[in-house]
Protein backbone atom coordinates (compact mmCIF):
# COMPACT_ATOMS: atom_id res chain seq x y z
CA UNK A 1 154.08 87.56 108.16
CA UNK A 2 156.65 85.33 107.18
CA UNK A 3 157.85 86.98 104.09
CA UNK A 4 158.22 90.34 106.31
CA UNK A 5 160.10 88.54 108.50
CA UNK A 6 162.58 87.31 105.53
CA UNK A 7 162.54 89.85 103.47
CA UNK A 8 162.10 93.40 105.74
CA UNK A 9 166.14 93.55 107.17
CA UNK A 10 165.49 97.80 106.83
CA UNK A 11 164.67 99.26 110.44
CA UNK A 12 163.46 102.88 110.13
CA UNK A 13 162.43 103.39 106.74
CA UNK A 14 160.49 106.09 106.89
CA UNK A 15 162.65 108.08 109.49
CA UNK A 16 165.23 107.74 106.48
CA UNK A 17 163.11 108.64 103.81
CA UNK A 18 161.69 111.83 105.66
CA UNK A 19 165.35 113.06 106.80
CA UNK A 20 166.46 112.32 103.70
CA UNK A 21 169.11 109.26 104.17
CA UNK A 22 170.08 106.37 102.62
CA UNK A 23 168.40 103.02 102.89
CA UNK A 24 171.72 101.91 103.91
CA UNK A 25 172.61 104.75 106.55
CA UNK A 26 172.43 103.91 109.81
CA UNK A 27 169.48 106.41 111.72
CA UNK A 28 169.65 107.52 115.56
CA UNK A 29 167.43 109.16 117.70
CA UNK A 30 168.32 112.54 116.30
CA UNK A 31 167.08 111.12 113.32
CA UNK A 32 163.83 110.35 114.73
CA UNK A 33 163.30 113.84 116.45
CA UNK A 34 164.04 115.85 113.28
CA UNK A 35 161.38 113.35 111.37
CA UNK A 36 158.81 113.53 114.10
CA UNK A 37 159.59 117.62 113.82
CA UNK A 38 159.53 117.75 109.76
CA UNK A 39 156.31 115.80 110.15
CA UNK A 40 154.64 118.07 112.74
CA UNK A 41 155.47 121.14 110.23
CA UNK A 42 154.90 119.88 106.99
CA UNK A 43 152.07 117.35 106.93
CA UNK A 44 148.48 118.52 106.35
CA UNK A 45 145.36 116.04 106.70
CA UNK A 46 142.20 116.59 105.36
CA UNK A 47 139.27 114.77 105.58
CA UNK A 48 137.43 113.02 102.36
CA UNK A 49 134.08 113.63 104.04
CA UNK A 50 135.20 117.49 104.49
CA UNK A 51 136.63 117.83 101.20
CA UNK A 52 136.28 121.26 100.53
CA UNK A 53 137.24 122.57 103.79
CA UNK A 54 139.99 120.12 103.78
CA UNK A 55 141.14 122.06 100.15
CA UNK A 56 140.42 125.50 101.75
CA UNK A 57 143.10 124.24 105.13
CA UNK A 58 145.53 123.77 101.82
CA UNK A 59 144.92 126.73 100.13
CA UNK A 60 145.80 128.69 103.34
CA UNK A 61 148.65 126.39 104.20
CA UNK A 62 150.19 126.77 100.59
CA UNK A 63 149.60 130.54 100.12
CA UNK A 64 146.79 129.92 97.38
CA UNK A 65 144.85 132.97 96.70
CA UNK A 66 141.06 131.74 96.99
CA UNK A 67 139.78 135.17 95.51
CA UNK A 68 141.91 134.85 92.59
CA UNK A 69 139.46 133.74 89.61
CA UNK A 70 141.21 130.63 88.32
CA UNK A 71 141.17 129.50 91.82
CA UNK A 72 137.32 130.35 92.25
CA UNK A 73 136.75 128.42 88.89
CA UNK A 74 138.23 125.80 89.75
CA UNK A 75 136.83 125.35 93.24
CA UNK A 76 133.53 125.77 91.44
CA UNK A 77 134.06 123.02 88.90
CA UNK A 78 134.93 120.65 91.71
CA UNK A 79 132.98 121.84 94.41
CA UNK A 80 130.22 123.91 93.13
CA UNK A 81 129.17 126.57 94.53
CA UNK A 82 131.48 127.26 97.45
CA UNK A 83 131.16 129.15 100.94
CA UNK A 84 130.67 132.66 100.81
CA UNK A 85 134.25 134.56 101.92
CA UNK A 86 133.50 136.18 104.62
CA UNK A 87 132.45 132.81 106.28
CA UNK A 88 135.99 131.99 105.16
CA UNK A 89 137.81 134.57 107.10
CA UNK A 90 137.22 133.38 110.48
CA UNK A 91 138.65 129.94 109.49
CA UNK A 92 141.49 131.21 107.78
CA UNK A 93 142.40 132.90 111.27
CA UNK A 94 141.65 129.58 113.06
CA UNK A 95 144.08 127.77 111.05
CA UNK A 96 146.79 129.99 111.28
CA UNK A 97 145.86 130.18 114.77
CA UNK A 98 147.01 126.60 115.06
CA UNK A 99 149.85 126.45 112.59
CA UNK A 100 151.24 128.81 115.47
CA UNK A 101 150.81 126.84 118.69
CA UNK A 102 153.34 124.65 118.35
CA UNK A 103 156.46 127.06 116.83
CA UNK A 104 156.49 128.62 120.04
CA UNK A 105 159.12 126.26 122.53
């Protein structure tokens, strides 16, 4: 605790980083709302104990094409056998589903 106190003199590091400043710009509130709304848009969590439907929310969010067969391979090395698609289907709608909620204001 003591060395943080000494040695951490940034405030807002990671609003900076995310909007893109320097560690020596000052950062304002605007600065904090575009962060909080770059982070809200952009940031996708998965879950290690739901690995491979945590990959399958990335595919969808990245634009991966699952039924591509490099894609299959690969989700077969790491996951073997996977879901069958048309169990897929329904979540792909879900998640879209919720990527939209929030861009309507």
């Amino acid at each position: 605790l003591e060395w943080a106190e000494k040695h951490n003199f940034d405030e807002n590091f990671l609003v900076k980083k995310i909007v893109g400043k320097k560690l020596t710009d000052d950062a304002g509130m605007a600065d904090l709302i575009i962060a909080k709304e770059i982070v809200r848009r952009r940031f996708i969590v998965g879950l290690l104990d739901e690995m491979e439907e945590s990959v399958h929310r990335f595919n969808v969010m990245l634009g991966v094409n699952e039924s591509d067969e490099k894609t299959k391979e690969c989700m077969n090395e790491v996951f073997g056998t996977t879901k069958d698609e048309s169990d897929k289907s329904d979540e792909v709608d879900s998640v879209e589903a919720q990527g939209d909620e929030g861009d309507e204001k």
